[in-house]
PDB file of N, CA and C in Angstrom:
ATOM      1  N   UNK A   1      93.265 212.816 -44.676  1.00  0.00           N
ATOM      2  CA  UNK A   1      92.358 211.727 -44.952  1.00  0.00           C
ATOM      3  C   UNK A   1      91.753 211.921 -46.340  1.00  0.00           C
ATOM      4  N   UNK A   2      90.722 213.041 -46.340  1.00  0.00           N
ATOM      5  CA  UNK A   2      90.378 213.513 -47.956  1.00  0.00           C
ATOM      6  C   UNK A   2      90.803 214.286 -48.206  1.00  0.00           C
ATOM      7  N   UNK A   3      91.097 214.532 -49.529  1.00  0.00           N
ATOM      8  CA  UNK A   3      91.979 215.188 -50.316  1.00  0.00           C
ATOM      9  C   UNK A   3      90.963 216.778 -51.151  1.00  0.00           C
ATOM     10  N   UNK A   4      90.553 217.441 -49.632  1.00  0.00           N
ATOM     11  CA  UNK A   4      89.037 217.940 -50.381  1.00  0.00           C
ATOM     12  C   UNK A   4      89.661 219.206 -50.388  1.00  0.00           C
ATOM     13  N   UNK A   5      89.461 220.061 -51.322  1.00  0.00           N
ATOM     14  CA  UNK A   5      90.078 221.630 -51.310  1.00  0.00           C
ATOM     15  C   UNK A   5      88.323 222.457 -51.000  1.00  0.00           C
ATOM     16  N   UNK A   6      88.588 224.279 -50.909  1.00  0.00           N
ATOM     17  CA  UNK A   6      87.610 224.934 -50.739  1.00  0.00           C
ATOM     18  C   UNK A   6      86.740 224.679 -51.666  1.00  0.00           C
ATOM     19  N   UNK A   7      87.069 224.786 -52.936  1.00  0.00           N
ATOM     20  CA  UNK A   7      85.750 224.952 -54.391  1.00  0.00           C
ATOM     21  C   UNK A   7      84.755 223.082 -54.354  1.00  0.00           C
ATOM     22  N   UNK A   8      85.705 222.484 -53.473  1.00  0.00           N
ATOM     23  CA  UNK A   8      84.903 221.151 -54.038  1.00  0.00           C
ATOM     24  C   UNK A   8      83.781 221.417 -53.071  1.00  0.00           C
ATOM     25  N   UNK A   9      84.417 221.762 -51.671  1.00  0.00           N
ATOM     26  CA  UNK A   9      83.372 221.985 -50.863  1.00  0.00           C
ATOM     27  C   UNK A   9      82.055 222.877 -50.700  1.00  0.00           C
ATOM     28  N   UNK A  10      82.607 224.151 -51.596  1.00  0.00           N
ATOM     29  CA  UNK A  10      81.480 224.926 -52.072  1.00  0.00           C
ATOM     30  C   UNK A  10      80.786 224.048 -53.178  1.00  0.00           C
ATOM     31  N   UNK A  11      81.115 223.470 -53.960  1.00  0.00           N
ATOM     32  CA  UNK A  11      80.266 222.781 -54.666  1.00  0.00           C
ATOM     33  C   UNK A  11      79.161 222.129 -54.107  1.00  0.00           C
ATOM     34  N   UNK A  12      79.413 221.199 -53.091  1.00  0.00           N
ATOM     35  CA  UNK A  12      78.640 219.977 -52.181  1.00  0.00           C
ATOM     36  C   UNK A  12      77.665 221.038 -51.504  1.00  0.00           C
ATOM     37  N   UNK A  13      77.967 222.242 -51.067  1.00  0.00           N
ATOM     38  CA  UNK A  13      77.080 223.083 -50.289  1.00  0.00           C
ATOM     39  C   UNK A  13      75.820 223.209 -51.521  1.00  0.00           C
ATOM     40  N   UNK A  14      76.591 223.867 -52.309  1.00  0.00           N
ATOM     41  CA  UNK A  14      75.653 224.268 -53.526  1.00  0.00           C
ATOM     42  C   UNK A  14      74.196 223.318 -54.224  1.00  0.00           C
ATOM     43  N   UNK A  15      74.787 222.247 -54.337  1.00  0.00           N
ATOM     44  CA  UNK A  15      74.332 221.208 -54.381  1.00  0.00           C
ATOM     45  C   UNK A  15      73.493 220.740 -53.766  1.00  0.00           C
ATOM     46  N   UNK A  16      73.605 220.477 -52.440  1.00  0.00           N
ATOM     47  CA  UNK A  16      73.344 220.110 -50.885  1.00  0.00           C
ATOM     48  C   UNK A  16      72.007 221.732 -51.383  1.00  0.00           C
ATOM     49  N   UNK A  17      72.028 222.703 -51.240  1.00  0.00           N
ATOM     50  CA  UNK A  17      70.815 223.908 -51.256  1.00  0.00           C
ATOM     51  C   UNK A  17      70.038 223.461 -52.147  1.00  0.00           C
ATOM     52  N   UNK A  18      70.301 223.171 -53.146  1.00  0.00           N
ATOM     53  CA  UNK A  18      69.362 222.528 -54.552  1.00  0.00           C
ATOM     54  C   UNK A  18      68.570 221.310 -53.787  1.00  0.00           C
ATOM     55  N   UNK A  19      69.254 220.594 -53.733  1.00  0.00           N
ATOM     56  CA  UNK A  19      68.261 219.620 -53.508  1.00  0.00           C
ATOM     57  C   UNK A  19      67.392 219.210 -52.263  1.00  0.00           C
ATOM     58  N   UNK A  20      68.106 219.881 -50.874  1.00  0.00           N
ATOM     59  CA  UNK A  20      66.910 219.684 -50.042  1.00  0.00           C
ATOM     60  C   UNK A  20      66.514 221.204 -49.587  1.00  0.00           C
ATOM     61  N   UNK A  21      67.068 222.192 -49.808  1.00  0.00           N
ATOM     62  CA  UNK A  21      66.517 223.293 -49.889  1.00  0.00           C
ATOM     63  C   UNK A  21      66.445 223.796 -48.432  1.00  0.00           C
ATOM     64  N   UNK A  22      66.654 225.320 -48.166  1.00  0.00           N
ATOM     65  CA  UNK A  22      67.168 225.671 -47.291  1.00  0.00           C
ATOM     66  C   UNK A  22      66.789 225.144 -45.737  1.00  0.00           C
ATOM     67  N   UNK A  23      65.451 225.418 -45.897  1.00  0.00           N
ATOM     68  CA  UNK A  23      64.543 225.111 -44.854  1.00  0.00           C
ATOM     69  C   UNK A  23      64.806 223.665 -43.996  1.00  0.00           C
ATOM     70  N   UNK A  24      65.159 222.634 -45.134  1.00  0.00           N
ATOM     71  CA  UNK A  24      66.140 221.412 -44.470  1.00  0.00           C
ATOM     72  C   UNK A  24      67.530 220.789 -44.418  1.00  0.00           C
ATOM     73  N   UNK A  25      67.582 222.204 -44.398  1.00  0.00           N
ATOM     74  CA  UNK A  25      69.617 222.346 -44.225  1.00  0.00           C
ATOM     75  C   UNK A  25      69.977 222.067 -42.901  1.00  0.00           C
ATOM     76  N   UNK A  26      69.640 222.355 -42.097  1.00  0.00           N
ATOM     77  CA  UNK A  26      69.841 222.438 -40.155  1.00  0.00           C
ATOM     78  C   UNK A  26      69.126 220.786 -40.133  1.00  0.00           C
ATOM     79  N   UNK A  27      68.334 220.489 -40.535  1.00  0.00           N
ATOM     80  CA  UNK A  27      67.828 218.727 -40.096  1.00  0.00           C
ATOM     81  C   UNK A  27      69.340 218.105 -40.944  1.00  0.00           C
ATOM     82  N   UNK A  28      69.636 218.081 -42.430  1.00  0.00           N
ATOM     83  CA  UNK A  28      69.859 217.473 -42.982  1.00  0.00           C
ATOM     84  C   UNK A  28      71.911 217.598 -41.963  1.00  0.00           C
ATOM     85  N   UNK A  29      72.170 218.765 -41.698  1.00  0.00           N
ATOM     86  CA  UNK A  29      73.856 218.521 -41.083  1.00  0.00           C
ATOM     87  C   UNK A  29      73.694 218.009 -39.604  1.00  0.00           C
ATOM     88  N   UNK A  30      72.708 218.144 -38.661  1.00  0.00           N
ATOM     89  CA  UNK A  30      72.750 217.132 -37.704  1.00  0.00           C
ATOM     90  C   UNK A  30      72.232 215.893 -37.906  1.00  0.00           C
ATOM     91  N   UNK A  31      71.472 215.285 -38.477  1.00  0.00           N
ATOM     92  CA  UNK A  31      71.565 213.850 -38.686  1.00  0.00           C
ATOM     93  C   UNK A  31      73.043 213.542 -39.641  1.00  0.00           C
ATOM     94  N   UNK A  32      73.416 213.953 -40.695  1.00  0.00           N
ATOM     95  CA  UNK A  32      74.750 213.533 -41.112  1.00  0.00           C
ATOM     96  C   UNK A  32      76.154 213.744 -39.897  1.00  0.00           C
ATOM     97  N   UNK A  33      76.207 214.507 -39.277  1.00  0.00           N
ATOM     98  CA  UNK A  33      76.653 214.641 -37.805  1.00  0.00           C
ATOM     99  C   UNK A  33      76.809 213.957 -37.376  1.00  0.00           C
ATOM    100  N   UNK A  34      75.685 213.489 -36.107  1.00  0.00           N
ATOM    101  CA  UNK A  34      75.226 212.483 -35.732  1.00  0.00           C
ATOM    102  C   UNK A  34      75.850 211.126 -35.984  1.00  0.00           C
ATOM    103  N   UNK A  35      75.229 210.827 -37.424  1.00  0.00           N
ATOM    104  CA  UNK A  35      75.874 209.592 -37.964  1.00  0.00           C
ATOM    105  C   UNK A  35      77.644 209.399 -38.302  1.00  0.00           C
ATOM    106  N   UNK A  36      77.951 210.714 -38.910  1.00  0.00           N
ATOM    107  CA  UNK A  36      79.407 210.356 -38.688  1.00  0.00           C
ATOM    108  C   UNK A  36      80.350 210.001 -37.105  1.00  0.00           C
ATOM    109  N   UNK A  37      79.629 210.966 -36.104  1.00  0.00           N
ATOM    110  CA  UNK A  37      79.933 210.509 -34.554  1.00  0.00           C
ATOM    111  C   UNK A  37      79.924 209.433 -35.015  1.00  0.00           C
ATOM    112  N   UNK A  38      78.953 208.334 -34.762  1.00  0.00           N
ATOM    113  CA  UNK A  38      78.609 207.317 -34.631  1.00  0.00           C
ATOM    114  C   UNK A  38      79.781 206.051 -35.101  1.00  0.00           C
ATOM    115  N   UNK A  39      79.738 206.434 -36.628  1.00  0.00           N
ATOM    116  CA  UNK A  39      81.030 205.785 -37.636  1.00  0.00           C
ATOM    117  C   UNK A  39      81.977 205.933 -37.076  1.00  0.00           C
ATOM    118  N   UNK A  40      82.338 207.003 -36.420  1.00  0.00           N
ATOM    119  CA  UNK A  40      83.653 207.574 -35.932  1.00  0.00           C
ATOM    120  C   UNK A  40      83.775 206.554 -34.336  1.00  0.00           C
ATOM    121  N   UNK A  41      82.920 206.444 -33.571  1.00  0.00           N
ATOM    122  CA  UNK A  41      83.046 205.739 -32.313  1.00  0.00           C
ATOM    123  C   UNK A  41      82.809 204.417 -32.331  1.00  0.00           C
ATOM    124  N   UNK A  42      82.045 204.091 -33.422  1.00  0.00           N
ATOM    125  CA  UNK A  42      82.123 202.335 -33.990  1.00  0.00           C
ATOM    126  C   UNK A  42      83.967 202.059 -34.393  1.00  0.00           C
ATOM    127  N   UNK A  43      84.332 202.866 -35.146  1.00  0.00           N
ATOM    128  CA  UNK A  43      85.489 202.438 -35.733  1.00  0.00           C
ATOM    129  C   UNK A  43      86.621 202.804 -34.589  1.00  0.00           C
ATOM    130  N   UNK A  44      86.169 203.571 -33.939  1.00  0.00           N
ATOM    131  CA  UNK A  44      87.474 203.504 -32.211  1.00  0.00           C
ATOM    132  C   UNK A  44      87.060 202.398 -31.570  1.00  0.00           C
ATOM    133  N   UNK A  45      86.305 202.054 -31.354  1.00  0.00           N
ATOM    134  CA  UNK A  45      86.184 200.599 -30.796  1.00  0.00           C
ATOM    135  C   UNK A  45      86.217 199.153 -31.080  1.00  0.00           C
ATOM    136  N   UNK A  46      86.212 199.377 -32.248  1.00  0.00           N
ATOM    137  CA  UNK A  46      86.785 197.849 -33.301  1.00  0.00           C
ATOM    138  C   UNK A  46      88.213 198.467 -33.226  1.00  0.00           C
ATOM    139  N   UNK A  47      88.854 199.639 -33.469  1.00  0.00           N
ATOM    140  CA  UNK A  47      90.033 199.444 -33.409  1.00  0.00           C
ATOM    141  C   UNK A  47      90.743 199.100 -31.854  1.00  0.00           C
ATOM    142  N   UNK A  48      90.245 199.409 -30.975  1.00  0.00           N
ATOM    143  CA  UNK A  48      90.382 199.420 -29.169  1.00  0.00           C
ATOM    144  C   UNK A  48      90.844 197.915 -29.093  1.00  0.00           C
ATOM    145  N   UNK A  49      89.595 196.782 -29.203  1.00  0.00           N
ATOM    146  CA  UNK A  49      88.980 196.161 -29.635  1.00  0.00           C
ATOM    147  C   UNK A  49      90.569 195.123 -30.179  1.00  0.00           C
ATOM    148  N   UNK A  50      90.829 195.802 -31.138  1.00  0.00           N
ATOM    149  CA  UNK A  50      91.697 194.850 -32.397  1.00  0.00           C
ATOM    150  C   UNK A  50      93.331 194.586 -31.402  1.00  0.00           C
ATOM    151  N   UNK A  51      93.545 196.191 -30.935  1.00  0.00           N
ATOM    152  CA  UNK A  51      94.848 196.463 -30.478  1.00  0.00           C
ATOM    153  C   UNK A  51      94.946 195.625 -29.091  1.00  0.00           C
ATOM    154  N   UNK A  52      93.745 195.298 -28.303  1.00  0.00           N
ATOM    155  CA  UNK A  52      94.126 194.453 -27.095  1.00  0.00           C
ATOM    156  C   UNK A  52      93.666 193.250 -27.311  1.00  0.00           C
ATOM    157  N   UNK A  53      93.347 192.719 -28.364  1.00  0.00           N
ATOM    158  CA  UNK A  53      93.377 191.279 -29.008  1.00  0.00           C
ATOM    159  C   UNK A  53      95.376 191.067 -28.965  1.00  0.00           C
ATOM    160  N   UNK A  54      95.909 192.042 -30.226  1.00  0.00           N
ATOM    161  CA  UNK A  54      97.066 191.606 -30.505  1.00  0.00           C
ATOM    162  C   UNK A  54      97.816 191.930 -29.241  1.00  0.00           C
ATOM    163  N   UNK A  55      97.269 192.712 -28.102  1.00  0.00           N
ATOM    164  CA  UNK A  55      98.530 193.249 -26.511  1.00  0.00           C
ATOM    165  C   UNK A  55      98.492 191.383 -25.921  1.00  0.00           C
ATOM    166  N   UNK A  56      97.198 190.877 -26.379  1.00  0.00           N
ATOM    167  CA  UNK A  56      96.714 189.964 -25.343  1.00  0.00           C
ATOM    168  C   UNK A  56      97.567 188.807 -26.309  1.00  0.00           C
ATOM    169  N   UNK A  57      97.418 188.489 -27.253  1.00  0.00           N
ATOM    170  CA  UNK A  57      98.131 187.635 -27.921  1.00  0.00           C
ATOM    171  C   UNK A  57      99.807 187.377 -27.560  1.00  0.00           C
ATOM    172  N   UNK A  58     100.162 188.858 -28.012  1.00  0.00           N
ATOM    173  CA  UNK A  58     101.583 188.742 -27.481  1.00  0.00           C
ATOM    174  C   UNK A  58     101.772 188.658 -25.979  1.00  0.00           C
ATOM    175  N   UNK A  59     101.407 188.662 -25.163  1.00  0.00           N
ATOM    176  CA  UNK A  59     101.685 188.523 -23.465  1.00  0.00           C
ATOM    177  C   UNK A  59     101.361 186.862 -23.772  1.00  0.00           C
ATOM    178  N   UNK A  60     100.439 186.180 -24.207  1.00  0.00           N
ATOM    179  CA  UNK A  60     100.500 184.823 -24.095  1.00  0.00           C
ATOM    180  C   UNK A  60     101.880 184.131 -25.096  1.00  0.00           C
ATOM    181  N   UNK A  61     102.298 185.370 -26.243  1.00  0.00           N
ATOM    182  CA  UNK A  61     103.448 184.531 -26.591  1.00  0.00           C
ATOM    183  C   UNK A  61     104.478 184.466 -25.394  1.00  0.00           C
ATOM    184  N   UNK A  62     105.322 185.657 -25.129  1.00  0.00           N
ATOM    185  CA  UNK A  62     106.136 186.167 -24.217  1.00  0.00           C
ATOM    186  C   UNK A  62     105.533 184.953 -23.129  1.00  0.00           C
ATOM    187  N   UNK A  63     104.456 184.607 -22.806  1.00  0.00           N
ATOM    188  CA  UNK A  63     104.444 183.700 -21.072  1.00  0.00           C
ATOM    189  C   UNK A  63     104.983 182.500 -21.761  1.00  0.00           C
ATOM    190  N   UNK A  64     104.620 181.923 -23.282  1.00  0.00           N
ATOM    191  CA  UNK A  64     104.819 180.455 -24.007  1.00  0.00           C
ATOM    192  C   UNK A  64     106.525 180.487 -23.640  1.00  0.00           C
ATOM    193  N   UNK A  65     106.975 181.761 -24.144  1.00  0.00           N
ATOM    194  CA  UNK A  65     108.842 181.470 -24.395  1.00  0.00           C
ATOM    195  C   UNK A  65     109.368 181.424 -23.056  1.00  0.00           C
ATOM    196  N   UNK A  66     108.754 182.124 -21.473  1.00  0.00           N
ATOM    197  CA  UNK A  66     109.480 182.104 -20.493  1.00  0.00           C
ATOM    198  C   UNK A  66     109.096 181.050 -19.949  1.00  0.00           C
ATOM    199  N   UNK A  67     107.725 179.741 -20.545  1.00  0.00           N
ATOM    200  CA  UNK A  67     107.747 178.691 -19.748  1.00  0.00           C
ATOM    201  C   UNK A  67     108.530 177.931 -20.526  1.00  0.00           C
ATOM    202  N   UNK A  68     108.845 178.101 -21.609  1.00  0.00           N
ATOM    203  CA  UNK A  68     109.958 177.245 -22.360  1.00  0.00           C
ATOM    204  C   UNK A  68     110.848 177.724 -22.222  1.00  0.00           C
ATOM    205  N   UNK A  69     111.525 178.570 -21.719  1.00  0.00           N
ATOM    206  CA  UNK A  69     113.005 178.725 -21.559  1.00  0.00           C
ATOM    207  C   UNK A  69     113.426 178.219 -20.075  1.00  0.00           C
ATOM    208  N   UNK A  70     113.161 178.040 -19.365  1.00  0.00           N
ATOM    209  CA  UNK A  70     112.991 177.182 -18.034  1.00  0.00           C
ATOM    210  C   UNK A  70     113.336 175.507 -18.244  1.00  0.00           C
ATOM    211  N   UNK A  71     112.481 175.272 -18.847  1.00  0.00           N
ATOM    212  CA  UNK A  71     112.795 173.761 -19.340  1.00  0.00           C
ATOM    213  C   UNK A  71     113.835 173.551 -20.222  1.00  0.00           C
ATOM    214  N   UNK A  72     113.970 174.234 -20.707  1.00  0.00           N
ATOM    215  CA  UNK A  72     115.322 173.915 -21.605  1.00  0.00           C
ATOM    216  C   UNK A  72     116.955 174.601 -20.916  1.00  0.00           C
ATOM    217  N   UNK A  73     116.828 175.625 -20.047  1.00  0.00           N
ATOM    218  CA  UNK A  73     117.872 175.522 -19.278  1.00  0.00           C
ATOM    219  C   UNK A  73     118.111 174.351 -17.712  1.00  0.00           C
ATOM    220  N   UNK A  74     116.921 173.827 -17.655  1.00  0.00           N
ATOM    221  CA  UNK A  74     116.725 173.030 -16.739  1.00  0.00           C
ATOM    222  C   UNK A  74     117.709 171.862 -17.638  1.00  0.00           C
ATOM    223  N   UNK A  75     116.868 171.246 -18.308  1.00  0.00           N
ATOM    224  CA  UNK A  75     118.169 170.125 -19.196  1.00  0.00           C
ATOM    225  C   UNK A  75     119.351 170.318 -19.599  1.00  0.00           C
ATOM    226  N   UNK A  76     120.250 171.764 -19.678  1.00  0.00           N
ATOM    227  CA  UNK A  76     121.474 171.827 -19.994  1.00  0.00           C
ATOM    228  C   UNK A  76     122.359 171.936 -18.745  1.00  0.00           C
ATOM    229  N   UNK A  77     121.548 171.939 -17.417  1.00  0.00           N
ATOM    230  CA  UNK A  77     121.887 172.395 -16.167  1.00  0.00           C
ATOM    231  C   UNK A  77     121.826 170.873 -15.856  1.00  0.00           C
ATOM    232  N   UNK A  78     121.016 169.806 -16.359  1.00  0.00           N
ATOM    233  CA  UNK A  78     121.028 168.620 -15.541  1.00  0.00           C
ATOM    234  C   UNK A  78     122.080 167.678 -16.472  1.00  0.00           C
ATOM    235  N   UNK A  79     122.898 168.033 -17.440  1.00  0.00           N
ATOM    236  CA  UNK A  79     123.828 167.113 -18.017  1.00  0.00           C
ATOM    237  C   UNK A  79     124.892 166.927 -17.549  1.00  0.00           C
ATOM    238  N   UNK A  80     125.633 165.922 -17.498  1.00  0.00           N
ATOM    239  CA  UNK A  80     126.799 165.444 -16.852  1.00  0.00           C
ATOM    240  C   UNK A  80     128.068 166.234 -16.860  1.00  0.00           C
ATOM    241  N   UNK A  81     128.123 166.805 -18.376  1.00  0.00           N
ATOM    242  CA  UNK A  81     129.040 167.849 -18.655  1.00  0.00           C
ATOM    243  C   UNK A  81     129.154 168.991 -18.177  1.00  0.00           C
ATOM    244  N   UNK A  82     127.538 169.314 -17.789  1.00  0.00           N
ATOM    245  CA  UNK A  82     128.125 170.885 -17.144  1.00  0.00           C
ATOM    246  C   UNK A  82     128.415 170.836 -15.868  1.00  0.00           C
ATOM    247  N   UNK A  83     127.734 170.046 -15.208  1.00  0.00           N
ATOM    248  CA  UNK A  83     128.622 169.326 -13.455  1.00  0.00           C
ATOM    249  C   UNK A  83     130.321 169.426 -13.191  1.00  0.00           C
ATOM    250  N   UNK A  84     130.954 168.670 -14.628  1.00  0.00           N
ATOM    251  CA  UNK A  84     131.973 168.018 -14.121  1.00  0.00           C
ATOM    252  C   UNK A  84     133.124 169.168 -14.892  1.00  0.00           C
ATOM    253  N   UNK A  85     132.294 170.209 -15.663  1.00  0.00           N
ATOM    254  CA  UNK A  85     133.466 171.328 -15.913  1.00  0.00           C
ATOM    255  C   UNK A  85     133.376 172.386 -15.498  1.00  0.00           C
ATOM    256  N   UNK A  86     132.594 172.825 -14.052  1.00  0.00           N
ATOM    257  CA  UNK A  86     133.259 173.803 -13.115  1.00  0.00           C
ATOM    258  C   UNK A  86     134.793 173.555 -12.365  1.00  0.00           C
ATOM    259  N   UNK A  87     134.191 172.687 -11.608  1.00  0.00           N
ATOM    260  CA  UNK A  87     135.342 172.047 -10.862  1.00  0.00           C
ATOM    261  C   UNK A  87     135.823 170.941 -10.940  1.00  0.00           C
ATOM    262  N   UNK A  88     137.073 170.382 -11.288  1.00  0.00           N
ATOM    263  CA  UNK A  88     137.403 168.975 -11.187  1.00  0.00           C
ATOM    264  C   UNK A  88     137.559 168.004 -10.299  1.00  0.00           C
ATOM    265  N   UNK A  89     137.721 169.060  -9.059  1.00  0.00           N
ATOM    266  CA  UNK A  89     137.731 168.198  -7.894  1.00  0.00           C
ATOM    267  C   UNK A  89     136.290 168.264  -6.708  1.00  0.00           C
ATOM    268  N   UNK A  90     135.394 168.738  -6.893  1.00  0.00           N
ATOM    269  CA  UNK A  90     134.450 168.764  -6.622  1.00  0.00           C
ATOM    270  C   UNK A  90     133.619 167.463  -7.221  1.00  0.00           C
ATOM    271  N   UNK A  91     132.664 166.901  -6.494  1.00  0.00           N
ATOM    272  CA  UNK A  91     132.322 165.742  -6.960  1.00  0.00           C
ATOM    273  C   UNK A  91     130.407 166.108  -6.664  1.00  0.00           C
TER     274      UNK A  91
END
């Protein structure tokens, strides 16, 4: 996903000590925590969400083509031609 090696990450630590300083190091990685959960279970559920939109879409295509394929073998089944070229002497 990110393209983060060890030194960048020691950097952000480093950084991260400077500015809120040790004492609010333990508040400052469970609320960022926290919130990434959060991002992380918002975005599984818009994706949940997205994927049985498109399951549900396609089952209504698939029902559209098997109620149309019915009707249209119904009319090639009711033409005169296909009656009278099984059998010729059958009426």
């Amino acid at each position: 996903m990110f393209d983060i090696g060890f030194w960048e990450i020691i950097v952000v630590l480093v950084i991260l000590l400077l500015v809120v300083g040790p004492e609010r190091i333990p508040i400052v990685v469970r609320t960022t925590a926290l919130w990434v959960r959060k991002i992380r279970r918002l975005i599984s559920q818009i994706k949940q969400e997205v994927e049985q939109e498109l399951r549900t879409e396609e089952l209504q295509q698939s029902l559209r083509k098997n109620i149309d394929l019915p009707d249209s073998n119904e009319t090639n089944n009711s033409s005169p031609t296909s009656k009278s070229a099984g059998n010729p002497h059958k009426k």
